[in-house]
Protein backbone atom coordinates (compact mmCIF):
# COMPACT_ATOMS: atom_id res chain seq x y z
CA UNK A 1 2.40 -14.50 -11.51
CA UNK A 2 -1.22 -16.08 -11.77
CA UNK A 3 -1.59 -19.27 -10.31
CA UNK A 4 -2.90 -22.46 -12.29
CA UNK A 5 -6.15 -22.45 -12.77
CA UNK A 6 -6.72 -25.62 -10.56
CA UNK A 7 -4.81 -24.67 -8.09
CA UNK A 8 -5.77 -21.21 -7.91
CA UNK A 9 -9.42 -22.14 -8.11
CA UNK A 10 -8.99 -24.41 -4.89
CA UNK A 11 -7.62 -21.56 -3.08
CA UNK A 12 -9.84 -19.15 -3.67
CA UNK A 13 -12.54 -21.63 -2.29
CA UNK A 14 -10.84 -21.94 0.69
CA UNK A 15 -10.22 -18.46 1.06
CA UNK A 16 -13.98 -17.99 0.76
CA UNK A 17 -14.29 -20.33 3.63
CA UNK A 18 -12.50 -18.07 5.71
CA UNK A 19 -14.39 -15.27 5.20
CA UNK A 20 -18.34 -17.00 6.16
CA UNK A 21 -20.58 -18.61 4.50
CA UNK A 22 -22.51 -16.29 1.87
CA UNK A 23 -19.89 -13.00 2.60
CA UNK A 24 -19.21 -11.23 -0.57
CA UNK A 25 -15.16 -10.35 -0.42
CA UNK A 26 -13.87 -6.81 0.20
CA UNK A 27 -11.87 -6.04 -2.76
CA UNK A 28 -8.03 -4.65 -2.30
CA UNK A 29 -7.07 -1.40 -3.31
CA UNK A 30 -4.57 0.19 -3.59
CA UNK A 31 -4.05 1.60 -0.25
CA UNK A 32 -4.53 -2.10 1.17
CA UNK A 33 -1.81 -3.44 -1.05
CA UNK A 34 0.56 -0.31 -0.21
CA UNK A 35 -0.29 -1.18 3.50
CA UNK A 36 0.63 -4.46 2.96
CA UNK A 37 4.13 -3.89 1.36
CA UNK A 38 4.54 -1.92 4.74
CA UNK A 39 4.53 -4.48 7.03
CA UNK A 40 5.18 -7.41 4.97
CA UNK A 41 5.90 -10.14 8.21
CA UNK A 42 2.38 -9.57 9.44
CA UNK A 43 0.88 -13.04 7.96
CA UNK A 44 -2.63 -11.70 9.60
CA UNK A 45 -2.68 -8.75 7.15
CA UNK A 46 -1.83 -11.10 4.67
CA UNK A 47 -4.47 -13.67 5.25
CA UNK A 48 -7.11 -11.24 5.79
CA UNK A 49 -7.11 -9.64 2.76
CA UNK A 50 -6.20 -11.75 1.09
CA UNK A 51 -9.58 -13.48 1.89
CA UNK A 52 -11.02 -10.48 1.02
CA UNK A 53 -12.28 -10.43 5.19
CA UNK A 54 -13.85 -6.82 5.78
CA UNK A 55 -11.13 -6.06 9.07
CA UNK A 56 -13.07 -2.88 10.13
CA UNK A 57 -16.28 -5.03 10.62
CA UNK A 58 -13.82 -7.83 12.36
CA UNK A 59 -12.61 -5.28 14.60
CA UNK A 60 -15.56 -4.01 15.75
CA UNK A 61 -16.71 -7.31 16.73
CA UNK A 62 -13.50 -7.85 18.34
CA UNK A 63 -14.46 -4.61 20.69
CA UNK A 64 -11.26 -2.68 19.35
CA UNK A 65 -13.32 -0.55 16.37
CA UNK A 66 -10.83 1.30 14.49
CA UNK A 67 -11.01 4.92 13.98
CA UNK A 68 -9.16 4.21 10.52
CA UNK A 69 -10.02 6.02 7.40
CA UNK A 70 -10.19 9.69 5.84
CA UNK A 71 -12.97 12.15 7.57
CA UNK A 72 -15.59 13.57 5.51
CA UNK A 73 -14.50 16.39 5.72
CA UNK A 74 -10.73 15.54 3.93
CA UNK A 75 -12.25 13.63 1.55
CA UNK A 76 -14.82 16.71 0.44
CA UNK A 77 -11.87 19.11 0.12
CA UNK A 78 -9.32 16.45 -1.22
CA UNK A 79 -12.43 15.82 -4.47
CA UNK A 80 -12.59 19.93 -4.55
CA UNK A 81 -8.25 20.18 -4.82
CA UNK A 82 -8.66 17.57 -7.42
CA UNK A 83 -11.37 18.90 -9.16
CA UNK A 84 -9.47 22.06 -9.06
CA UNK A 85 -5.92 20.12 -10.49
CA UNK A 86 -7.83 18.64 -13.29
CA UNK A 87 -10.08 21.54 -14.49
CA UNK A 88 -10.13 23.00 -18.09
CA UNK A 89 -9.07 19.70 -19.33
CA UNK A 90 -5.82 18.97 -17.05
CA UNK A 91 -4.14 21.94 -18.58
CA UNK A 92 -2.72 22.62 -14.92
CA UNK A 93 -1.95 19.08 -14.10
CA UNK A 94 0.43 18.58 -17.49
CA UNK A 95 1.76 21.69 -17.03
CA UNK A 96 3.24 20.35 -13.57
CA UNK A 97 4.25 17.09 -15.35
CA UNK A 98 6.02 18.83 -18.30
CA UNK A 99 7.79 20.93 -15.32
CA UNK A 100 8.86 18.62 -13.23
CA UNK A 101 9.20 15.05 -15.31
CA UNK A 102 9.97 15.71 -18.88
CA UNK A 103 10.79 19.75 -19.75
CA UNK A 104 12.62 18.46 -22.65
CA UNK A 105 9.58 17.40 -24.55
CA UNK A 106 6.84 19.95 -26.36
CA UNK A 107 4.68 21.85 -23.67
CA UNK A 108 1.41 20.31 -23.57
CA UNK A 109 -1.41 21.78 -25.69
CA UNK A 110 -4.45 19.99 -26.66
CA UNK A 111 -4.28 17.13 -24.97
CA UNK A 112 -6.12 14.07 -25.41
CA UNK A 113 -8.35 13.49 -22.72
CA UNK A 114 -10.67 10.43 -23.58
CA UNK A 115 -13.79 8.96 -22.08
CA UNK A 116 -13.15 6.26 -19.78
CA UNK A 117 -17.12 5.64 -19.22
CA UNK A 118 -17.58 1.68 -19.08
CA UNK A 119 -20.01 -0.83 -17.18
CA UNK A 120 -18.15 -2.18 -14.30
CA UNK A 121 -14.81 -2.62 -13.45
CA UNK A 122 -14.32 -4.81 -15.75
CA UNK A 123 -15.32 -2.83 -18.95
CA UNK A 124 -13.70 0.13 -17.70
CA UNK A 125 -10.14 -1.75 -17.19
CA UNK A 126 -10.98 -2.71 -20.30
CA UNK A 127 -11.64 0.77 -21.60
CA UNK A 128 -8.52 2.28 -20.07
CA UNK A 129 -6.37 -0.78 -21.91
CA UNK A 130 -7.67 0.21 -25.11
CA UNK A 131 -7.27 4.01 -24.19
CA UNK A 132 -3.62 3.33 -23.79
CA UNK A 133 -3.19 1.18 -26.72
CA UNK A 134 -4.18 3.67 -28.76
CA UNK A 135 -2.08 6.36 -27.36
CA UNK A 136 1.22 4.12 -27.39
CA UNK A 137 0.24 3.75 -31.57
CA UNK A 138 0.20 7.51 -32.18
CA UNK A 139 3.57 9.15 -30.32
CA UNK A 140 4.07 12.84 -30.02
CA UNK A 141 0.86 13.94 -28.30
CA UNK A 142 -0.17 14.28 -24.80
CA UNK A 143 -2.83 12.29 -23.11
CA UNK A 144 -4.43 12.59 -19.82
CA UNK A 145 -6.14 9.32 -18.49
CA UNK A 146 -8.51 10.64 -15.64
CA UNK A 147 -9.19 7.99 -12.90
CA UNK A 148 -8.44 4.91 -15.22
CA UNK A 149 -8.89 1.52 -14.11
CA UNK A 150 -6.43 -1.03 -13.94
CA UNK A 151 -6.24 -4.34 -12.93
CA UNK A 152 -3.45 -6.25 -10.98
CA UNK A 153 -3.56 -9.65 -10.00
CA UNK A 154 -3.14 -10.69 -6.25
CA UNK A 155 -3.17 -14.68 -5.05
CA UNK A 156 -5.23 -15.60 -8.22
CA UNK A 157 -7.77 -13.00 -8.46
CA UNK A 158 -7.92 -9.53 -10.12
CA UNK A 159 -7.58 -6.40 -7.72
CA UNK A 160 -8.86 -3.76 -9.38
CA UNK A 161 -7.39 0.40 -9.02
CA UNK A 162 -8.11 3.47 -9.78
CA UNK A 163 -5.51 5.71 -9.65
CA UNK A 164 -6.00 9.78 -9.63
CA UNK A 165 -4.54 9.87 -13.50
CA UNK A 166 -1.77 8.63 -15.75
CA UNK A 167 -0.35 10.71 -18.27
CA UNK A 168 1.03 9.40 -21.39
CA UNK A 169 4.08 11.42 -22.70
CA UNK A 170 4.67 12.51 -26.12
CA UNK A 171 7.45 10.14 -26.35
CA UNK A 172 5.08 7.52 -25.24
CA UNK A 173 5.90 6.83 -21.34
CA UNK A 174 3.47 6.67 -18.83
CA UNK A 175 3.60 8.76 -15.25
CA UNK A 176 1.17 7.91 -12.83
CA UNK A 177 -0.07 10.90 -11.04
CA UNK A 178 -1.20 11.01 -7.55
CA UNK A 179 -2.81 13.93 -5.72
CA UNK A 180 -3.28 14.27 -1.78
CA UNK A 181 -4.98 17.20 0.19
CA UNK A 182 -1.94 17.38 2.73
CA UNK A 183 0.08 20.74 1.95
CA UNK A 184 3.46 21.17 0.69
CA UNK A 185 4.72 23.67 2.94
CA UNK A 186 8.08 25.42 1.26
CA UNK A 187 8.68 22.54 -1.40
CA UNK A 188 8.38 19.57 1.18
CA UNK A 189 5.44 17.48 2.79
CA UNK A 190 5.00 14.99 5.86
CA UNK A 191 7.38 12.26 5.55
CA UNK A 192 5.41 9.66 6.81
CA UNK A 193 2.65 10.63 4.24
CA UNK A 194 4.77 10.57 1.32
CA UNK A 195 5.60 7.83 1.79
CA UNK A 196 2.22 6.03 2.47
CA UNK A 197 1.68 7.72 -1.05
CA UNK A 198 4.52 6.39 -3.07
CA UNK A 199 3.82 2.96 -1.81
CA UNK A 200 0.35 3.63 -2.58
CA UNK A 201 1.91 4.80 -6.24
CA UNK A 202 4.03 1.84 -6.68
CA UNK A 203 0.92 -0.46 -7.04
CA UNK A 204 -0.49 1.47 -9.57
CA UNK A 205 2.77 1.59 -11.10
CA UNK A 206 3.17 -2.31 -10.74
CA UNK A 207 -0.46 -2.44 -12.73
CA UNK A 208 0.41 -0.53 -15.16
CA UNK A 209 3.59 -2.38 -16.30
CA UNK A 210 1.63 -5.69 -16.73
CA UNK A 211 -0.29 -3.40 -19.01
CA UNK A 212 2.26 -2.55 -20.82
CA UNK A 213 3.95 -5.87 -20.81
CA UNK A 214 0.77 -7.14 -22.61
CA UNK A 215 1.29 -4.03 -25.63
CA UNK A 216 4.09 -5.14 -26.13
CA UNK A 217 3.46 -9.06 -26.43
CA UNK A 218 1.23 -8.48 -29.13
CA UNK A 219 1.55 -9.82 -32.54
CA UNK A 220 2.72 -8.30 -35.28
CA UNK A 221 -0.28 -6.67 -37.37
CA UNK A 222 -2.38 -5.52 -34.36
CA UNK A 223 -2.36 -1.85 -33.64
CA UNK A 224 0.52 -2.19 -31.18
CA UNK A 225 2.08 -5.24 -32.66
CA UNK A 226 5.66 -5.86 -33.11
CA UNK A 227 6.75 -2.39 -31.48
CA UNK A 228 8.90 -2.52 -27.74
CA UNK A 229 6.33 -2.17 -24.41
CA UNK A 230 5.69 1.34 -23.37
CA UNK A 231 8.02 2.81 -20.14
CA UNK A 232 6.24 2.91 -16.96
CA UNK A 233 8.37 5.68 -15.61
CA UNK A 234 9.47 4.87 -12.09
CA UNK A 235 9.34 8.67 -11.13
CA UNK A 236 5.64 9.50 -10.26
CA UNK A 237 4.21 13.25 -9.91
CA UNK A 238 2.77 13.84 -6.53
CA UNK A 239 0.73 16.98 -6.58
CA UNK A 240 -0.73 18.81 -3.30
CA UNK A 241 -1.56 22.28 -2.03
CA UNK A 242 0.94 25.34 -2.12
CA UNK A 243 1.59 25.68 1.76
CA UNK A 244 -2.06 27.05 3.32
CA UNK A 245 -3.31 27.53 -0.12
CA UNK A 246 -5.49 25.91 -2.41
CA UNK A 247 -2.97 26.39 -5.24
CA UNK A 248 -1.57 23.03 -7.11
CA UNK A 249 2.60 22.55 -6.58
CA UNK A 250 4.14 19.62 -7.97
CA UNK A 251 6.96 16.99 -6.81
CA UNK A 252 8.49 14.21 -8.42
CA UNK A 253 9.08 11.34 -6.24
CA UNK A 254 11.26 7.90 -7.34
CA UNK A 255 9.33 4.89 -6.06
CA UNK A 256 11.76 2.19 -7.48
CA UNK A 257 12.65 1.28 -3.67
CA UNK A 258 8.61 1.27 -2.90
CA UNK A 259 8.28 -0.67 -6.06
CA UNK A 260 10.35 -3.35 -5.49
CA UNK A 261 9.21 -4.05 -1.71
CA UNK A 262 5.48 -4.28 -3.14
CA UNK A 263 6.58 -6.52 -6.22
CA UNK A 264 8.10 -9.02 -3.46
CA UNK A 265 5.04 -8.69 -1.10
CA UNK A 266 2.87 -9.54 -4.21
CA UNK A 267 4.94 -12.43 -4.83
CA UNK A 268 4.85 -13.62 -1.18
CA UNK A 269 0.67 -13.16 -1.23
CA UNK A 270 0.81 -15.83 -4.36
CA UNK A 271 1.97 -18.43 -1.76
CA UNK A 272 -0.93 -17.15 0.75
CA UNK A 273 -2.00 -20.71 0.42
CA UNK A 274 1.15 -21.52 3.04
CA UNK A 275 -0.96 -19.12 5.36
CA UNK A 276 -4.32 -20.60 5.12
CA UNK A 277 -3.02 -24.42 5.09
CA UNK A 278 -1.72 -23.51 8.50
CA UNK A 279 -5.19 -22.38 9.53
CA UNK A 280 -6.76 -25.32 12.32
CA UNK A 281 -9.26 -26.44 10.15
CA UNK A 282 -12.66 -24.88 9.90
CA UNK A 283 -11.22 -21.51 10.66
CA UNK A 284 -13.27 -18.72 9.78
CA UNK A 285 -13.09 -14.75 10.17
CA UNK A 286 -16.68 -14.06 9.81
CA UNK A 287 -17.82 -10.81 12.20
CA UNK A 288 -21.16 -12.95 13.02
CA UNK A 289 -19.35 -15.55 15.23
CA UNK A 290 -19.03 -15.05 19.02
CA UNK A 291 -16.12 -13.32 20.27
CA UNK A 292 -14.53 -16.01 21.62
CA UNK A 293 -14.82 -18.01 18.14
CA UNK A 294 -13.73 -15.24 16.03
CA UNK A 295 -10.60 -13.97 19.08
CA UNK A 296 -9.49 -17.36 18.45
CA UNK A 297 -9.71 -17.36 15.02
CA UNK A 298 -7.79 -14.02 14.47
CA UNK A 299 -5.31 -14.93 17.33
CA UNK A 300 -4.41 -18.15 15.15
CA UNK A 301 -2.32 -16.19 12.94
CA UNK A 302 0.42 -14.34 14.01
CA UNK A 303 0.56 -10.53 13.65
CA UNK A 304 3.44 -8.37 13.48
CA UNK A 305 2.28 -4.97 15.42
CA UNK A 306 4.11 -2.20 14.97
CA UNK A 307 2.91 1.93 15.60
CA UNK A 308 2.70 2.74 11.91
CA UNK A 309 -0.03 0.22 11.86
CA UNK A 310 -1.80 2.57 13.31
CA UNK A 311 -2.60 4.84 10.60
CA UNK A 312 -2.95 1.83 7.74
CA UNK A 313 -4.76 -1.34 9.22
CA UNK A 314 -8.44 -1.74 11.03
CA UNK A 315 -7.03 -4.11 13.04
CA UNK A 316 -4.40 -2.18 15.11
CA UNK A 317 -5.74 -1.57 18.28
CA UNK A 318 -6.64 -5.51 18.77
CA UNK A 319 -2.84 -5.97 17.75
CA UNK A 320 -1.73 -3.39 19.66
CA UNK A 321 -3.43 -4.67 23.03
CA UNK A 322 -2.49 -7.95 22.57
CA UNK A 323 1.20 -6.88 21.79
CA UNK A 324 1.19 -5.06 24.93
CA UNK A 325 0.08 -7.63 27.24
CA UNK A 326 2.67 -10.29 25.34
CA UNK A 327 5.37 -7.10 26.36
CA UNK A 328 6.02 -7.98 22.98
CA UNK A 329 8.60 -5.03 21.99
CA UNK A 330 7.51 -4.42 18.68
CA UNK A 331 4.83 -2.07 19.81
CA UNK A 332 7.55 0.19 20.78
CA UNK A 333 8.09 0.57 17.20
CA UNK A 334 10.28 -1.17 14.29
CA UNK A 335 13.36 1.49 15.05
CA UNK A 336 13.54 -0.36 18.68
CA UNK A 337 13.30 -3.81 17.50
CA UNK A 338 15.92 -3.73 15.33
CA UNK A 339 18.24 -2.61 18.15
CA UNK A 340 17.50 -5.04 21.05
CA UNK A 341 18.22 -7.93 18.33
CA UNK A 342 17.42 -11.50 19.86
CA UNK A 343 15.51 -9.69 22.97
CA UNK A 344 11.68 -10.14 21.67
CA UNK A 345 9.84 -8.30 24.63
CA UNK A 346 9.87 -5.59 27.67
CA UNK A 347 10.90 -8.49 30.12
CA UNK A 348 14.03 -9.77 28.63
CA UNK A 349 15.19 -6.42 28.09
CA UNK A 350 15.21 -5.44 31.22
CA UNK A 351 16.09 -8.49 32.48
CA UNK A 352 19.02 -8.19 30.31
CA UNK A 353 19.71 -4.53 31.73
CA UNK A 354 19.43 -5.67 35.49
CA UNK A 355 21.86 -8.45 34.52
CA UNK A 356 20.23 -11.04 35.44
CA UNK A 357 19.67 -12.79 31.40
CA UNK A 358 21.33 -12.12 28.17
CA UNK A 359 24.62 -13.31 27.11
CA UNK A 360 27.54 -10.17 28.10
CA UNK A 361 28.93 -10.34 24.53
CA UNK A 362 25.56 -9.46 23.01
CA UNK A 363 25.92 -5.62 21.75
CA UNK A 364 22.56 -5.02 22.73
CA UNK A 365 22.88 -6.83 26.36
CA UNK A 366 25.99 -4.46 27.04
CA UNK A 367 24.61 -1.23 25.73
CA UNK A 368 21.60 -1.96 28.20
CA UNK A 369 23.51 -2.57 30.93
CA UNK A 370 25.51 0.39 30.07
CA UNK A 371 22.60 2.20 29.92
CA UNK A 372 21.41 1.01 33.05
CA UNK A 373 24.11 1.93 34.99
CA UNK A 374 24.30 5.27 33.92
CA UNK A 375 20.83 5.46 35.16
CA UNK A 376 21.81 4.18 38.47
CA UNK A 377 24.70 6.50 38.82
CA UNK A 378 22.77 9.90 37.77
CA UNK A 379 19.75 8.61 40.28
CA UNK A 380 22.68 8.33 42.66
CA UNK A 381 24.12 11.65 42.29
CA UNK A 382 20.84 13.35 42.36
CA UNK A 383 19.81 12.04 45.80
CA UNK A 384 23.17 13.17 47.32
């Protein structure tokens, strides 16, 4: 939901206070917001982008530079799979959605396939809005939208995406298509990369439905006017290469459970002004302060480190030492955390083990101590 224009006006000021005087923001994409859905406790994340703060240049003035980000090399043969995927008009590409997300429709033939050429993102959201308009008005065709823009709005202002291509059905649905360079090796993929790819999916999907909630607001007598809002289908088509090959294969993946989390993350990044209004005042995030200004600065709002940070924020390795000298136990991942309960780091757990803290009726301080006794008795009988 947008925020009032006062309000939201006052709060993107501020946020532009946090970033430096006179530094343009770094927009969100899509990967930042599926990042974000993540790890939704970590208020740093939050704050930081959604000050539009550049964390890779924050980082590196921190002295914990991230090695974050896709190599040249998989981002060259990622363009060539796609350009591959989409050639002779996305023949290929429906073909994979008719298979896999709607056989019971017409095969595609002669697909639409408009120009989405605009000036700036603006004109080109623009573009892509009118694109889909027009295909919701005339059902029973296929259209292929290839890298439309869409526009979602986080804490006030617009974030706009650009997702790999939406399809339009010929019953007038919309897919959202995504396609990695990371094989599918007999019909299944990397979890862990999947899943950064639904989430990554589930924004565009989120975009997309405000999109179509606006079709179908319109009045009666425009071109979409009176009829229902078009289906954002919540199963999206995630195409990669056939095992070692450079041959498309196809799976459908449900995001509803990535949707949701994002929708409430979204929701929680409207109220980022609770964030900032915790800030001391005159804190800024600008890379140009000295490192003691900006350590303080970043260290003002709490993080919440966990591995899988790793591979989706610029800022990990700063969290990630500081986590480890707090013994915080969150950086031995979320799967641990959730099983020591009320014990927050390395100390109290073994503390707890040892028996020396920790209340006996506590699951998690008796398993320990179980544990640790075990221990104790196989060190035992190995010395004998």
């Amino acid at each position: 939901m947008p925020l009032p224009r006062t309000r939201g006006t006052a709060l993107r000021q501020q946020l532009a206070e946090l970033r430096g005087p006179d530094v343009p923001a770094k927009a969100l994409d899509a990967r930042a917001l599926a990042a974000l859905a993540a790890n939704p406790g970590c208020a740093r994340r939050a704050i930081l982008d959604g000050a539009g703060v550049n964390k890779a240049a924050v980082a590196s003035a921190l002295g914990s530079p991230s090695a974050f980000g896709q190599s040249q090399f998989a981002l060259t043969r990622g363009n060539a799979f796609e350009a591959k995927v989409k050639a002779d008009g996305g023949a290929e590409l429906l073909r994979l959605v008719h298979d896999k997300l709607d056989r019971s429709a017409e095969p595609p033939s002669d697909a639409r396939v408009p120009d989405l050429t605009a000036a700036g993102p603006q004109g080109r959201t623009a573009r892509t809005e009118l694109e889909l308009r027009e295909a919701a008005a005339h059902p029973g065709a296929w259209t292929l939208l290839d890298h439309p823009m869409l526009a979602l709005d986080v804490a006030g202002s617009p974030a706009f995406l650009e997702p790999d291509a939406v399809v339009v059905h010929p019953d007038g649905s919309w897919t959202v298509v995504e396609i990695k360079s990371f094989p599918l090796l007999d019909g299944s993929a990397d979890p862990a990369k999947v899943g950064a790819a639904a989430r990554q999916a589930a924004v565009y999907v989120l975009a997309l439905e405000e999109v179509a909630a606006r079709l179908g607001a319109e009045p009666e007598g425009s071109a979409q006017g009176g009829a229902a809002a078009p289906r954002v289908r919540h199963r999206v088509l995630l195409v990669c290469p056939r095992d070692f090959s450079n041959l498309p294969a196809a799976s459908a993946v449900d995001i509803r459970k990535q949707r949701a989390v994002t929708a409430r993350q979204l929701a929680r990044l409207t109220r980022i002004e609770d964030i900032a209004g915790a800030l001391p005042e005159g804190t800024c995030f600008s890379p140009e302060l000295p490192a003691e200004e900006l350590t303080a600065a970043v260290e003002s709002v709490p993080a919440t480190y966990a591995p899988e940070c790793l591979s989706a924020c610029e800022l990990a390795f700063h969290c990630r030492a500081r986590s480890r000298q707090e013994g915080e136990v969150t950086s031995l991942g979320r799967p641990v955390r959730a099983e020591l309960g009320g014990l927050t780091t390395v100390e109290d757990v073994l503390a707890a083990a040892r028996g020396e803290a920790g209340d006996p009726a506590d699951p998690a301080v008796a398993a320990l101590r179980r544990a640790a006794a075990l221990r104790a008795e196989a060190l035992e009988a190995t010395c004998r």
